[in-house]
Structures are given as C-alpha cells and as structure tokens.
C-alpha atoms as a PDB file:
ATOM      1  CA  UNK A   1      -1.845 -49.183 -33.092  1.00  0.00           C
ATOM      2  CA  UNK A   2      -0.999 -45.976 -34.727  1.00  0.00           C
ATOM      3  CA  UNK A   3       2.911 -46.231 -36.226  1.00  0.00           C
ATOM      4  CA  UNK A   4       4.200 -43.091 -37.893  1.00  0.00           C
ATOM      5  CA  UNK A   5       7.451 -43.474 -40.194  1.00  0.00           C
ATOM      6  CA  UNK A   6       9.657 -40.731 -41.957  1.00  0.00           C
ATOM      7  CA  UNK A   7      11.981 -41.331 -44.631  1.00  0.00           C
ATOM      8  CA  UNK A   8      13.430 -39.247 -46.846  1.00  0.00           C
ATOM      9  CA  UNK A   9      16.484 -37.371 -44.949  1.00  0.00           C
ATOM     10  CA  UNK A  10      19.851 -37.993 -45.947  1.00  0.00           C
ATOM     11  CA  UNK A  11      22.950 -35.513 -46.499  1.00  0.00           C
ATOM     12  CA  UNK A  12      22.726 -32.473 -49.162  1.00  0.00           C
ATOM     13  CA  UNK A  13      24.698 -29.952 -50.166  1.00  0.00           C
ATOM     14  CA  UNK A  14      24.072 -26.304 -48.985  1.00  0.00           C
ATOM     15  CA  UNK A  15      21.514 -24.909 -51.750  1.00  0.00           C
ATOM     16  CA  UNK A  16      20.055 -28.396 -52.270  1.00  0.00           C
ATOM     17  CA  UNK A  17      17.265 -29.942 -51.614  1.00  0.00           C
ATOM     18  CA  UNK A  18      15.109 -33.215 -49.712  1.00  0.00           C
ATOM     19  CA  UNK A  19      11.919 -34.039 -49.610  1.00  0.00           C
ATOM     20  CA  UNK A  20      10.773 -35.734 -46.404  1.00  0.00           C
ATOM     21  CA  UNK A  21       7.465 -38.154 -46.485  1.00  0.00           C
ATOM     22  CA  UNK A  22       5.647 -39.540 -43.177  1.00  0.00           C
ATOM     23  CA  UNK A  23       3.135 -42.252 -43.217  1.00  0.00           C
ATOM     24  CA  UNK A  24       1.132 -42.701 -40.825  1.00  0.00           C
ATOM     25  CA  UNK A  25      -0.596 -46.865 -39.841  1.00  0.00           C
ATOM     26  CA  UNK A  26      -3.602 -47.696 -37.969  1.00  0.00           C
ATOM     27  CA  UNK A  27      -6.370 -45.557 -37.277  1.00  0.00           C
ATOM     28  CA  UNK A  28      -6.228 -42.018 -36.331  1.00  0.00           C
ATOM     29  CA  UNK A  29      -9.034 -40.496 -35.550  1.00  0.00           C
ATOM     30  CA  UNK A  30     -10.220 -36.987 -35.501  1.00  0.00           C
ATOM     31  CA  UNK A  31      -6.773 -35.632 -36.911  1.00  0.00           C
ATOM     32  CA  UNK A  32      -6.533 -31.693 -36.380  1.00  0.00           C
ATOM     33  CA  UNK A  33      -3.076 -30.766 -37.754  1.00  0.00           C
ATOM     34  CA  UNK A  34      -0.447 -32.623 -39.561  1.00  0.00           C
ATOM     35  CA  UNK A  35       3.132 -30.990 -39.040  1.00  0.00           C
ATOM     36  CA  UNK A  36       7.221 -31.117 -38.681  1.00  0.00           C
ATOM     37  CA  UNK A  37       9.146 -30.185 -35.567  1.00  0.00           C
ATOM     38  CA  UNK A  38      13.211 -30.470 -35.861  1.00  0.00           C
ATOM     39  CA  UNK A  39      15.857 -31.197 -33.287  1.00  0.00           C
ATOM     40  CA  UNK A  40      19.158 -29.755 -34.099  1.00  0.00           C
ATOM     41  CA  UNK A  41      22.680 -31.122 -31.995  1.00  0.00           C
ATOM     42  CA  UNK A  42      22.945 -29.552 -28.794  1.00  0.00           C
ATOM     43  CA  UNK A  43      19.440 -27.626 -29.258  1.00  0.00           C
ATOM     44  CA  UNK A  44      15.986 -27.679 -28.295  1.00  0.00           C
ATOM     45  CA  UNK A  45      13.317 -29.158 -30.910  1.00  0.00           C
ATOM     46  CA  UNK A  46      11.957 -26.503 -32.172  1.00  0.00           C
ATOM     47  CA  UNK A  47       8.775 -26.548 -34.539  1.00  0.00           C
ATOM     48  CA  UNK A  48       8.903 -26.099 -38.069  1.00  0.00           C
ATOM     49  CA  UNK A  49       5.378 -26.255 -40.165  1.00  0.00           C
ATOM     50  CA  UNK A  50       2.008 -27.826 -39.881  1.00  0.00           C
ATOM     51  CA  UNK A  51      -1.174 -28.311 -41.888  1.00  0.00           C
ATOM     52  CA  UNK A  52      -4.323 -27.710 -40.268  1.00  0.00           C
ATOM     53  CA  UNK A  53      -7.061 -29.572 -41.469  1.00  0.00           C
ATOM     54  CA  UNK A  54      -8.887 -27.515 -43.006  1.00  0.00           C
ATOM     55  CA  UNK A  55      -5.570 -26.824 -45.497  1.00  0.00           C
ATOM     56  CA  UNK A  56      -4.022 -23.669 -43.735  1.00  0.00           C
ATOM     57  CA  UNK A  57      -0.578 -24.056 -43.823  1.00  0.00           C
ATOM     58  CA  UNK A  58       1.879 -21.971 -41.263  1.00  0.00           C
ATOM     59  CA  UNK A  59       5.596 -22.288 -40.850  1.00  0.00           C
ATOM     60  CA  UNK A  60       8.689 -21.319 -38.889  1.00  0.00           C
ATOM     61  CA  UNK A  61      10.107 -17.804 -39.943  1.00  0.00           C
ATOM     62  CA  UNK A  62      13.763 -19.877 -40.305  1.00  0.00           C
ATOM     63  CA  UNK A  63      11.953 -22.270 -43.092  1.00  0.00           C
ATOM     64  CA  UNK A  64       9.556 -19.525 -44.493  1.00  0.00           C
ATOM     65  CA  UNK A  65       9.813 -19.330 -48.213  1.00  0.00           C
ATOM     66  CA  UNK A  66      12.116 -22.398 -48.259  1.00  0.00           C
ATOM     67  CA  UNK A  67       9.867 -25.217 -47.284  1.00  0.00           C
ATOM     68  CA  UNK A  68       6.788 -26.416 -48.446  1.00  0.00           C
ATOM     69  CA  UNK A  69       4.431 -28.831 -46.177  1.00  0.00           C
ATOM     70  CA  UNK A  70       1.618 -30.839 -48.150  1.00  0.00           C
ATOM     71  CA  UNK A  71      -0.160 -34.112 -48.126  1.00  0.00           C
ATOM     72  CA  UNK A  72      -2.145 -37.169 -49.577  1.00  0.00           C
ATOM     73  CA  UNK A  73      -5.391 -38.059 -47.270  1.00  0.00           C
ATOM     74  CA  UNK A  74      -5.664 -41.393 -49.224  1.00  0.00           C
ATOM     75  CA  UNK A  75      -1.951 -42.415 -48.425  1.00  0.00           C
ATOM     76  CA  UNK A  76      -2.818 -40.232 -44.980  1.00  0.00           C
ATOM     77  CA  UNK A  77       0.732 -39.074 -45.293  1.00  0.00           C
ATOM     78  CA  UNK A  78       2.470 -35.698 -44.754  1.00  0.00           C
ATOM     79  CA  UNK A  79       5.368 -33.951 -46.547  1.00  0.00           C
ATOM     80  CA  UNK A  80       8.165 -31.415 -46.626  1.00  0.00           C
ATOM     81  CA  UNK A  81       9.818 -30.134 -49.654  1.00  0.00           C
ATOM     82  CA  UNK A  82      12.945 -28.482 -48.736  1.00  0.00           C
ATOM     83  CA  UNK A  83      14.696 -26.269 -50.954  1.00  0.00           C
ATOM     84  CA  UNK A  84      17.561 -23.809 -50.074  1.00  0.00           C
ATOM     85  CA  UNK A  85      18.946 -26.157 -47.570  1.00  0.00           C
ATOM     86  CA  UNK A  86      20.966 -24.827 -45.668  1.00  0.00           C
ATOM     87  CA  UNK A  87      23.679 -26.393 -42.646  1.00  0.00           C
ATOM     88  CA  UNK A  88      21.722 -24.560 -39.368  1.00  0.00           C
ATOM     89  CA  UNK A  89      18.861 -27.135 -41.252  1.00  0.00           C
ATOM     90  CA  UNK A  90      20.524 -30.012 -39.911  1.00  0.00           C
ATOM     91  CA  UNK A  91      18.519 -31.528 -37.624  1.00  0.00           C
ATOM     92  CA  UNK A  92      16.487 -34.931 -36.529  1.00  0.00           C
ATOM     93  CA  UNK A  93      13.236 -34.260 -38.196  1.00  0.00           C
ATOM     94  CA  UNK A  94      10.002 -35.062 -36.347  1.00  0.00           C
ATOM     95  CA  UNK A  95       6.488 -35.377 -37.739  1.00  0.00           C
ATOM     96  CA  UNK A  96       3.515 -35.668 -36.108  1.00  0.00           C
ATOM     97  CA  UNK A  97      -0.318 -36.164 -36.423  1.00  0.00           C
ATOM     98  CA  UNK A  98      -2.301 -33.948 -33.807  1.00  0.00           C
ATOM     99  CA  UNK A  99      -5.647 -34.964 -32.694  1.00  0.00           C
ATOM    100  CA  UNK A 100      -8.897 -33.712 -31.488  1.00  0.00           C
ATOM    101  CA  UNK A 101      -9.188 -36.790 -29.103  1.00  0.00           C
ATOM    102  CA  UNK A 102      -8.047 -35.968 -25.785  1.00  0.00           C
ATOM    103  CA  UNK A 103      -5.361 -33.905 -27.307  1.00  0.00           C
ATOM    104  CA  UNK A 104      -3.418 -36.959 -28.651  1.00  0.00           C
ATOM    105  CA  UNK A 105      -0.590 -36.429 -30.560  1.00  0.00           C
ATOM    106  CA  UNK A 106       1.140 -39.275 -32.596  1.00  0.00           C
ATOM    107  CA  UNK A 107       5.079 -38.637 -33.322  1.00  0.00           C
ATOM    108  CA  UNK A 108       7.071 -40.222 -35.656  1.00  0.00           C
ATOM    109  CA  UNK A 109      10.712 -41.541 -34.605  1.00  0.00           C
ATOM    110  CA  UNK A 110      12.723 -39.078 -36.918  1.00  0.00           C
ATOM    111  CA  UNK A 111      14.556 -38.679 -39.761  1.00  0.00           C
ATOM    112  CA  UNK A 112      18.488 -37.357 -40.093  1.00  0.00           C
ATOM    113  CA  UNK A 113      18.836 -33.805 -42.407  1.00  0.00           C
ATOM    114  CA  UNK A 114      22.510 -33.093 -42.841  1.00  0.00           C
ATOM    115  CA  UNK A 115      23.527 -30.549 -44.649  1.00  0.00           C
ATOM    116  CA  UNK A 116      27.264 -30.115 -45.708  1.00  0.00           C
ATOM    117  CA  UNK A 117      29.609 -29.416 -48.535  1.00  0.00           C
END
C-alpha cells in the first residue's frame, strides 16, 4: 500500500525559510511527476511545483524564484526549499506522486506552513 508522509512545516518568520520533505512507502509504479499543491484558510488548493520525470521542473508564478522542488530516487522522496516566506504562504501543504497507471495519483495528508512575525 502506497503511504506518502510530509514533514517539515512548522511556523517562520516572514523572510525565512522551511524545507518540506515527502516520502513516499510501498511501490509506485510508473511515477510521471512528483509535485506540491497548497491549501490556504478559506481558499481553494491551488498547485504549487512539480518535477517531471525526466527532471523538468515548473512552478507557480506566486513561488517562482522563491522555491525550489528536488528529490532523492533512492529515498523516492520529494522536496521544497522555501525561501522568502512569506504570510499569503501559509497554507496546508500537499504532495503528491502522479502516475502513468490509470492516471493514479498518490497524495500525501499535509503539512502546516505558517508564516508570522
């Protein structure tokens, strides 16, 4: 069974940053694109980067310059570096595994951003 976990979020300071890590259990096959999507209170979830892969990375225009998504196929785990946090960044952050099977995709459970002096 395929279990995806974030960790990693937390409260920062405006300017700060987080890095967010999602690990991802069981066997997944045929994985297309790794990414992030965000929830913010009160708003739609909106996405924020993935990682195709064949390594192209893409990303929101809101995180552009400011976030960085990467990962480790041995640990078959996804990250985002965040730097320049800023408070519209608070959000429950989502990552997911997308598949080429049936168009599967595995989501994680989410991890709290808050950002606030």
């Amino acid at each position: 069974q395929v279990q995806l976990v974030e960790s990693g979020g937390g409260l920062v300071q405006p300017g700060g940053s987080l890095s967010l890590s999602c690990a991802a259990s069981g066997s997944i096959r045929s994985i297309t694109a790794m990414g992030w999507s965000r929830q913010a209170p009160g708003k739609e979830r909106e996405w924020v980067a993935a990682l195709t892969s064949a390594g192209s990375t893409n990303y929101a225009d809101s995180v552009k310059g400011r976030f960085t998504i990467s990962r480790d196929n041995v640990k078959n785990t996804v990250y985002l570096q965040m730097n320049s946090l800023k408070p519209e960044d608070t959000a429950v952050y989502y990552c997911y595994f997308g598949t080429g099977v049936a168009g599967v995709i595995y989501w994680g459970k989410g991890t709290l951003v808050t950002v606030s002096s």
